[in-house]
Protein backbone atom coordinates (compact mmCIF):
# COMPACT_ATOMS: atom_id res chain seq x y z
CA UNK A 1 13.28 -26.27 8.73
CA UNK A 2 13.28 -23.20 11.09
CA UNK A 3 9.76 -22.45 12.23
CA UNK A 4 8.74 -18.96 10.55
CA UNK A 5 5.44 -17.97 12.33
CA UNK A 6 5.61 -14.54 10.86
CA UNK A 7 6.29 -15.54 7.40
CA UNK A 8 2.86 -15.75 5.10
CA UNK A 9 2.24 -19.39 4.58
CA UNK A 10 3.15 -20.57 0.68
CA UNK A 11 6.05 -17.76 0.16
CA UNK A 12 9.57 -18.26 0.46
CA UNK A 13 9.76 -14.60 2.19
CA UNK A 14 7.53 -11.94 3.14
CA UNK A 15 9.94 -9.27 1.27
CA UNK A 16 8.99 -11.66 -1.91
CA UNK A 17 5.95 -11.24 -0.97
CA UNK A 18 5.71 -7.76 -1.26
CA UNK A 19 8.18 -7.42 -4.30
CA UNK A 20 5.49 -9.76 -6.20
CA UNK A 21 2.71 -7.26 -5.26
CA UNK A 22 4.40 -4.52 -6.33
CA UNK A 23 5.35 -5.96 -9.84
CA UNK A 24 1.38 -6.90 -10.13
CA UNK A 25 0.50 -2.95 -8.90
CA UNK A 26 3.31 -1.64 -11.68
CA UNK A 27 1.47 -3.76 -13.90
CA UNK A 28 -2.23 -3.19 -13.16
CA UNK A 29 -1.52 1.03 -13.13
CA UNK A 30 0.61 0.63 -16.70
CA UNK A 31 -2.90 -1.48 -18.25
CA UNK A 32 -4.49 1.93 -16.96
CA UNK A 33 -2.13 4.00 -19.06
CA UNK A 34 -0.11 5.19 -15.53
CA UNK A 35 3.66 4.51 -16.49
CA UNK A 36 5.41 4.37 -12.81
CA UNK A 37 8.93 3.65 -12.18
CA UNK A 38 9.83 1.80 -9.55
CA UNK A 39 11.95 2.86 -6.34
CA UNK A 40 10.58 6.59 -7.35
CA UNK A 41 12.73 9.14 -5.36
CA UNK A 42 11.36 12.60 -4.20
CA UNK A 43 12.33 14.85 -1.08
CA UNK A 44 10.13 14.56 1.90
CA UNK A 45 10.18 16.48 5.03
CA UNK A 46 8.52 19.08 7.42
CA UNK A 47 11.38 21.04 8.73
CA UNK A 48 14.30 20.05 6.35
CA UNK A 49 14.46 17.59 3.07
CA UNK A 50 14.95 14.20 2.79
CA UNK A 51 14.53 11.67 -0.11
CA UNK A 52 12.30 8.60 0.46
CA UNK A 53 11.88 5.78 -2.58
CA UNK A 54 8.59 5.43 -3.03
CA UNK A 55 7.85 2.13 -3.98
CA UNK A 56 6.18 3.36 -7.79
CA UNK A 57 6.13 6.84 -9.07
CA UNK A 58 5.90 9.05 -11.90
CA UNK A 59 7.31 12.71 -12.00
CA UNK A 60 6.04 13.66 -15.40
CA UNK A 61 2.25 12.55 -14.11
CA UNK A 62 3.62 13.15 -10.33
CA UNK A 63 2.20 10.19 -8.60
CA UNK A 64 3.72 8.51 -5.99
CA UNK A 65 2.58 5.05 -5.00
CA UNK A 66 2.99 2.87 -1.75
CA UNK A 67 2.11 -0.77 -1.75
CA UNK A 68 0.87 -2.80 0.75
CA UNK A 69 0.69 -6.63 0.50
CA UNK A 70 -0.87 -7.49 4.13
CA UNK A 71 -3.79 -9.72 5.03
CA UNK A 72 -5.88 -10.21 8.35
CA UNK A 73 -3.84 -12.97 10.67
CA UNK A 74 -4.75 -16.14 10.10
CA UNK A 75 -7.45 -15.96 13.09
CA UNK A 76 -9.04 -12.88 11.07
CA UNK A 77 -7.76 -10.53 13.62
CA UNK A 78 -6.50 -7.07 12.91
CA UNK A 79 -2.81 -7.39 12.03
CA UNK A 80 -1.68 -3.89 14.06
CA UNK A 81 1.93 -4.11 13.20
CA UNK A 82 0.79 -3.75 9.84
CA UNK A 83 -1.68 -0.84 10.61
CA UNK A 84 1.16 0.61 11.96
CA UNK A 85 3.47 0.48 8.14
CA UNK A 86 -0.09 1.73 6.50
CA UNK A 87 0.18 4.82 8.91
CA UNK A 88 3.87 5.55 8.26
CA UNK A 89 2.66 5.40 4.61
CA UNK A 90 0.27 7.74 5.16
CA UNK A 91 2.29 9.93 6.74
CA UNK A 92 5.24 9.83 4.56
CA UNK A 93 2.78 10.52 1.38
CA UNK A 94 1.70 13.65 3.60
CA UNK A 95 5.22 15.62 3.77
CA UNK A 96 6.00 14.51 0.42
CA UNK A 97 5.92 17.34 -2.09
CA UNK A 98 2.12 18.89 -3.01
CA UNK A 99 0.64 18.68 -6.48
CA UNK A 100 0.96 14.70 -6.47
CA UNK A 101 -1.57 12.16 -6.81
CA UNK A 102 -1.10 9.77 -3.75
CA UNK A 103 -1.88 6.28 -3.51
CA UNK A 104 -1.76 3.52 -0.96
CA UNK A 105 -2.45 0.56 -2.94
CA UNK A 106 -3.12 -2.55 -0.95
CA UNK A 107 -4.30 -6.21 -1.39
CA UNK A 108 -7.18 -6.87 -1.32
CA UNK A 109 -8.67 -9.26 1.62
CA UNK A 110 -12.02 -9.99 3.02
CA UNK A 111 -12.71 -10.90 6.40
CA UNK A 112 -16.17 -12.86 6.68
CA UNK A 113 -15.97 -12.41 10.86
CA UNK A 114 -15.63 -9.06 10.16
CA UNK A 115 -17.68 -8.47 7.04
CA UNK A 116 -14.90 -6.14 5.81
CA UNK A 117 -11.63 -5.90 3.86
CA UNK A 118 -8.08 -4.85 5.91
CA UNK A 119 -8.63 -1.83 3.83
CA UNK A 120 -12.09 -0.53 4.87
CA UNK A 121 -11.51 -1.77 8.23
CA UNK A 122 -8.29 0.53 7.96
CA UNK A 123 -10.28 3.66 6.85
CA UNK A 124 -12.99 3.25 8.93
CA UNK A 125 -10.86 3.03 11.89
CA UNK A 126 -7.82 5.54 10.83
CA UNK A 127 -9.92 7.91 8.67
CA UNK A 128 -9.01 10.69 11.21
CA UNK A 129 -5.04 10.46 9.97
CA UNK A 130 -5.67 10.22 6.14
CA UNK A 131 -5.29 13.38 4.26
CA UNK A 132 -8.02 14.18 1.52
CA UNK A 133 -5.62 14.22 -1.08
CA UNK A 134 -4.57 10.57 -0.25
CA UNK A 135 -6.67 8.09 -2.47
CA UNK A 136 -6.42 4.21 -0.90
CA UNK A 137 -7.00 1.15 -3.68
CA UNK A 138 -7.52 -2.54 -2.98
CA UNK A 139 -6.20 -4.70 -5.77
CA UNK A 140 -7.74 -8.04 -5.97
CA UNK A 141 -5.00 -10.44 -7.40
CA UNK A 142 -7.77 -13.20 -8.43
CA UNK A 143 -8.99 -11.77 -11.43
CA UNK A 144 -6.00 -8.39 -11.22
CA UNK A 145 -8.73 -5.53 -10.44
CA UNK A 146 -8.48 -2.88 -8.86
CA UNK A 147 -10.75 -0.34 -6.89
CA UNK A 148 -10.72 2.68 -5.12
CA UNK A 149 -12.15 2.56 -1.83
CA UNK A 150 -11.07 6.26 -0.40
């Protein structure tokens, strides 16, 4: 066996990883009565057009949701790479077109070193580069709630 020690322990991939999440998030938001498509396509851009696949969206409601699967690192430190992908989120929910409801939906996890979840670290700490329009949601996958934190 080839020694992984970037891939999250118990999945056979961190892509399956994230696919799983966003099946649970397409499922959680359609219990709420939000009906998002998957691989949603709308043109982004500052100075000319692009179009990004969202990971869920909705054009009839316009939404657009990103999902985020990450965790702390197994010492409970701050996993930056990952900070990184929630900024380009971020960001990529900023030039995409106005009049949408935005949502970074992540998993929910608790740090007891830190007394915080990845996500209220990440607010607290980025809350300069999120736009007001941009709502961010932990989903707990325990018991399949969800909350909005921002």
């Amino acid at each position: 066996m080839i020694d992984k020690p970037y891939q999250r322990k118990g999945s056979t991939s961190n892509t399956q990883v994230g696919i799983d999440f966003e099946i649970k998030a397409r499922e959680y938001f359609n219990k709420l009565g939000l009906h998002l498509t998957p691989k949603y396509a709308v043109e982004i851009g500052i100075s000319g057009r692009k179009f990004h696949n969202f990971d869920l969206g909705n054009g009839q409601e316009k939404i657009l949701v990103e999902c985020k699967a990450h965790t702390w690192t197994e010492g409970k430190n701050v996993p930056s790479a990952k900070m990184t992908e929630w900024n380009e989120a971020i960001f990529l929910f900023h030039v995409a077109p106005d009049g949408y409801r935005k949502i970074l939906f992540v998993q929910k996890d608790f740090s007891a070193k830190r007394n915080e979840t990845l996500a209220e670290y990440y607010v607290h700490t980025y809350s300069h580069l999120i736009p007001a329009d941009i709502e961010i949601w932990e989903f707990e996958e325990k018991d399949l709630t969800g909350k909005r934190i921002k």
